[in-house]
Protein backbone atom coordinates (compact mmCIF):
# COMPACT_ATOMS: atom_id res chain seq x y z
CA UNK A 1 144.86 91.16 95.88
CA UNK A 2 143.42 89.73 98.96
CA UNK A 3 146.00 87.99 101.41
CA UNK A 4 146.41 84.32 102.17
CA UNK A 5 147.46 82.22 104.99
CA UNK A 6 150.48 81.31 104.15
CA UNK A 7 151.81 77.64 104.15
CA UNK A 8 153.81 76.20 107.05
CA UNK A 9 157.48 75.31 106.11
CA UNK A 10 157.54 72.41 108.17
CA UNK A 11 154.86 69.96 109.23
CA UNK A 12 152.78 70.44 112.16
CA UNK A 13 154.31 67.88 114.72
CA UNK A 14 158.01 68.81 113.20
CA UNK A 15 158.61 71.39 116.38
CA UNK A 16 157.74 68.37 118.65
CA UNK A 17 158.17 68.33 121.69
CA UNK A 18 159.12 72.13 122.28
CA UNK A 19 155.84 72.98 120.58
CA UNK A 20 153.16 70.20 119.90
CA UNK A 21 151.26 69.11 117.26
CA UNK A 22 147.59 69.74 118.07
CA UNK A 23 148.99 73.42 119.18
CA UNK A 24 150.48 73.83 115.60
CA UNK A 25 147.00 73.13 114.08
CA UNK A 26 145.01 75.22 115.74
CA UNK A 27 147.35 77.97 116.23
CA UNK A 28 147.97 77.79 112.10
CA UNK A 29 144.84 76.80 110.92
CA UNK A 30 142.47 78.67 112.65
CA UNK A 31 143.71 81.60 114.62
CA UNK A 32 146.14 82.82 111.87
CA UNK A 33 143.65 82.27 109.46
CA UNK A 34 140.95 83.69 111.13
CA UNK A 35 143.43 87.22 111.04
CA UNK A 36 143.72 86.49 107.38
CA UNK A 37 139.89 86.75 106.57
CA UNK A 38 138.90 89.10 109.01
CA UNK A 39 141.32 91.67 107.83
CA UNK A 40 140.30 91.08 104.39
CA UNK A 41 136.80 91.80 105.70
CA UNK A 42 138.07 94.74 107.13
CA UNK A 43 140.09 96.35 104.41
CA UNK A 44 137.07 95.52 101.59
CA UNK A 45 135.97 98.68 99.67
CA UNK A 46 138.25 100.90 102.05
CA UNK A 47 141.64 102.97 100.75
CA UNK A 48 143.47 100.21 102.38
CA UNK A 49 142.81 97.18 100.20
CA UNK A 50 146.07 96.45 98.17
CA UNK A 51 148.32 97.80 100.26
CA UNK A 52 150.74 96.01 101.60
CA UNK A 53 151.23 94.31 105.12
CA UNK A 54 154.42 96.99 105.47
CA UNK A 55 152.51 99.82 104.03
CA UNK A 56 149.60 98.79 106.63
CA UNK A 57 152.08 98.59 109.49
CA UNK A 58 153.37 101.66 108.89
CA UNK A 59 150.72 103.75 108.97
CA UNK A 60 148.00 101.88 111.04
CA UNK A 61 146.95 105.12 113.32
CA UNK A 62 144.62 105.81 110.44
CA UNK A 63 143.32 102.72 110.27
CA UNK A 64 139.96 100.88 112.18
CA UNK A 65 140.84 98.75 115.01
CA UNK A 66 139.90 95.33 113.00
CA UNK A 67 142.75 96.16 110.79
CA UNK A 68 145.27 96.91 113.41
CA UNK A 69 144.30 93.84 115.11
CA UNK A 70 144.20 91.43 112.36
CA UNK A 71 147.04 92.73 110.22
CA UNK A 72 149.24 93.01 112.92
CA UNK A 73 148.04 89.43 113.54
CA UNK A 74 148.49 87.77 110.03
CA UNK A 75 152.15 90.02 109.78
CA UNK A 76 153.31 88.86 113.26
CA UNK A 77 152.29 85.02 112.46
CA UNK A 78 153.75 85.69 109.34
CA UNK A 79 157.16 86.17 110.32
CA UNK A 80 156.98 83.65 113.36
CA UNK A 81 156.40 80.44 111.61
CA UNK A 82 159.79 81.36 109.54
CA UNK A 83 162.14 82.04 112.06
CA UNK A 84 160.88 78.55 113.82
CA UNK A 85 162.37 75.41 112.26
CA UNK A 86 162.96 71.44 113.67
CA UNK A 87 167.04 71.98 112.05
CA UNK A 88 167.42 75.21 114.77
CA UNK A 89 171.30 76.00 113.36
CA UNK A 90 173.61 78.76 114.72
CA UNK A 91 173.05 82.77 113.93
CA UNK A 92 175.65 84.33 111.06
CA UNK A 93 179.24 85.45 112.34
CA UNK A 94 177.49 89.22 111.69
CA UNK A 95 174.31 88.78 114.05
CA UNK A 96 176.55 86.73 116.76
CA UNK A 97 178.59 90.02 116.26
CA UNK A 98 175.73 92.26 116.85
CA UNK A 99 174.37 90.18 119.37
CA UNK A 100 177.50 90.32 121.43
CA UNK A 101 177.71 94.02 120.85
CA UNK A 102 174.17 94.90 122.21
CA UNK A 103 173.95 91.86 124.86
CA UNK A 104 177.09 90.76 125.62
CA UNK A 105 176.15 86.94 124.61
CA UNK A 106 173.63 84.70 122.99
CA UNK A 107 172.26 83.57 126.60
CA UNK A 108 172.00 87.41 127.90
CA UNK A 109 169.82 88.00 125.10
CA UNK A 110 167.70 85.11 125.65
CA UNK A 111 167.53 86.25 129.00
CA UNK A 112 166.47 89.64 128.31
CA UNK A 113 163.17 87.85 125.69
CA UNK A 114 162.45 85.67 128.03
CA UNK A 115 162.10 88.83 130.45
CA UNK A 116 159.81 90.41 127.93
CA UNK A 117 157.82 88.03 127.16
CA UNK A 118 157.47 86.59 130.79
CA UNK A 119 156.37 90.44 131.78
CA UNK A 120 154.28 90.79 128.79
CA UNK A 121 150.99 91.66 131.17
CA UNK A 122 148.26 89.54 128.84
CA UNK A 123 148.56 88.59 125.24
CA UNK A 124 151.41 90.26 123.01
CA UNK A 125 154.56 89.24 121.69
CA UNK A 126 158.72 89.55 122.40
CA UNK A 127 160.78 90.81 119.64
CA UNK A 128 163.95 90.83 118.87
CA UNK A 129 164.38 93.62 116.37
CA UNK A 130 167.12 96.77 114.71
CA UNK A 131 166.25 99.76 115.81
CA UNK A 132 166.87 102.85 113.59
CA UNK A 133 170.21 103.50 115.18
CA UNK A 134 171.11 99.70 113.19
CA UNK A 135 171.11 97.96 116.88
CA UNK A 136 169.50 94.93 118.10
CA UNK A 137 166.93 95.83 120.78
CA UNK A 138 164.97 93.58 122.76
CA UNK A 139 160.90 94.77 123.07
CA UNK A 140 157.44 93.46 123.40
CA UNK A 141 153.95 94.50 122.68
CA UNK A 142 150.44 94.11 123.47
CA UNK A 143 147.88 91.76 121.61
CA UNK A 144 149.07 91.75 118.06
CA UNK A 145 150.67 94.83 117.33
CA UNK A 146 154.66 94.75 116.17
CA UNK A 147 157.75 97.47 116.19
CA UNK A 148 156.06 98.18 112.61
CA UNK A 149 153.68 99.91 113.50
CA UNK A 150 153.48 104.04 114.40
CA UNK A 151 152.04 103.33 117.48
CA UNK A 152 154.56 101.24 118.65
CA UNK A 153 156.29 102.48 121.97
CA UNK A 154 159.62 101.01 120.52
CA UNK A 155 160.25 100.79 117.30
CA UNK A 156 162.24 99.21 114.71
CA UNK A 157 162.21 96.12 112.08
CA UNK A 158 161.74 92.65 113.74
CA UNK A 159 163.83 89.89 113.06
CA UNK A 160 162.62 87.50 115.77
CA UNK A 161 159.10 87.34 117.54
CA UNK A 162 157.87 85.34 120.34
CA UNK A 163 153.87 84.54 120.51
CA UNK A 164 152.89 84.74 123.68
CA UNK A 165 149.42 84.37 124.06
CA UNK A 166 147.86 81.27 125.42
CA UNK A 167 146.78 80.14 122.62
CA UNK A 168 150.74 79.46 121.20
CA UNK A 169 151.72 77.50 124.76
CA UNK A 170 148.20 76.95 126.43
CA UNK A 171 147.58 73.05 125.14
CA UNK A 172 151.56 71.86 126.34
CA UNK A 173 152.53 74.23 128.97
CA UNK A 174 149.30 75.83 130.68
CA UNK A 175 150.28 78.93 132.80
CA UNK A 176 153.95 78.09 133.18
CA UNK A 177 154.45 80.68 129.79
CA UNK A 178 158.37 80.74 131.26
CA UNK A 179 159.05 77.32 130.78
CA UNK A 180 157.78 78.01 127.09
CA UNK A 181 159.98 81.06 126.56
CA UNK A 182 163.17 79.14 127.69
CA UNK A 183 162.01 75.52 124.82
CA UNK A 184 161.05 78.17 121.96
CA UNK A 185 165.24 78.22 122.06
CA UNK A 186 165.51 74.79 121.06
CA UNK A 187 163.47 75.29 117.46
CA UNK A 188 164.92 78.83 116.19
CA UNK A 189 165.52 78.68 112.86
CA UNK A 190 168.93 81.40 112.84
CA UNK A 191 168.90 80.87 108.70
CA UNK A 192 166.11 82.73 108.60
CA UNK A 193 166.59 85.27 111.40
CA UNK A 194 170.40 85.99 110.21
CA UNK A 195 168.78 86.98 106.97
CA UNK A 196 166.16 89.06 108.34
CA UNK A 197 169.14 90.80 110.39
CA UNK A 198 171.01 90.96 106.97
CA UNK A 199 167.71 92.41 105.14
CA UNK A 200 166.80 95.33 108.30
CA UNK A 201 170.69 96.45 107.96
């Protein structure tokens, strides 16, 4: 089975105005789909076709740089319009928990993405993921690859990602990527990453 681009949950302007309209379009339409056809391209007629998107991550040393690029780009897009949402919400009494645990408070950890993202040198991504000792840990990573991955320098599952390449801020912000990073708060949808916490436990 080849993969689609997945549907947005919400419609394009419903992130207005932390994240506009126009951006949502483009951003969904055509870069995330773009990833979706080009690594179909790139996994045609090779062992890799019908594996999955974790099966991919997991062992994408042995794969071509088109599918490291573009499945790390359709997983990583994947996962980010979910954990976005206009009804934002409050995290689980068990993530606030863990949060509190590994950051000492919502605004520390927010801190410490905004940090990674805001140092990200480039295009890449923060993440907010559990590591394999069951802790949150706060990393980023260059162009589109994820904790997933075998390559990654930290790893782990993520439950939270912020894009930040241009193209996710570019058409509202410009170059101020930090005043971004600090809005993206305002539109988190903590349903969705309380479950993902629930599911990487």
């Amino acid at each position: 089975m080849a993969f689609t681009l997945p549907e947005l949950p919400y419609a394009f302007d419903a992130l207005e105005p932390h994240i506009d309209a126009q951006t949502m379009q483009i951003h969904h339409g055509k870069h995330h789909n773009a990833y979706v056809d080009n690594l179909n391209k790139a996994l045609a007629g090779t062992e890799g076709e019908g594996k999955s998107l974790d099966e991919l991550m997991a062992k994408i040393s042995k794969y071509p740089a088109g599918v490291r690029n573009n499945g790390g780009g359709h997983y990583n897009h994947s996962l980010f319009w979910k954990v976005l949402s206009p009804k934002g919400g409050q995290p689980s009494a068990e993530l606030q928990a863990a949060i509190n645990e590994a950051f000492g408070s919502t605004e520390a950890m927010q801190e410490q993405m905004k940090t990674a993202g805001g140092t990200r040198f480039g295009s890449g991504w923060a993440w907010l993921i559990v590591n394999a000792s069951g802790k949150l840990e706060v990393c980023s990573t260059a162009n589109q690859d994820n904790p997933l991955m075998d390559v990654a320098e930290v790893k782990g599952t993520p439950i939270f990602g912020i894009d930040v390449w241009e193209h996710a801020y570019y058409l509202k912000y410009q170059n101020k990527r930090p005043d971004y990073l600090s809005a993206i708060w305002n539109v988190v949808n903590w349903d969705e990453v309380s479950k993902n916490f629930a599911a990487a436990k």
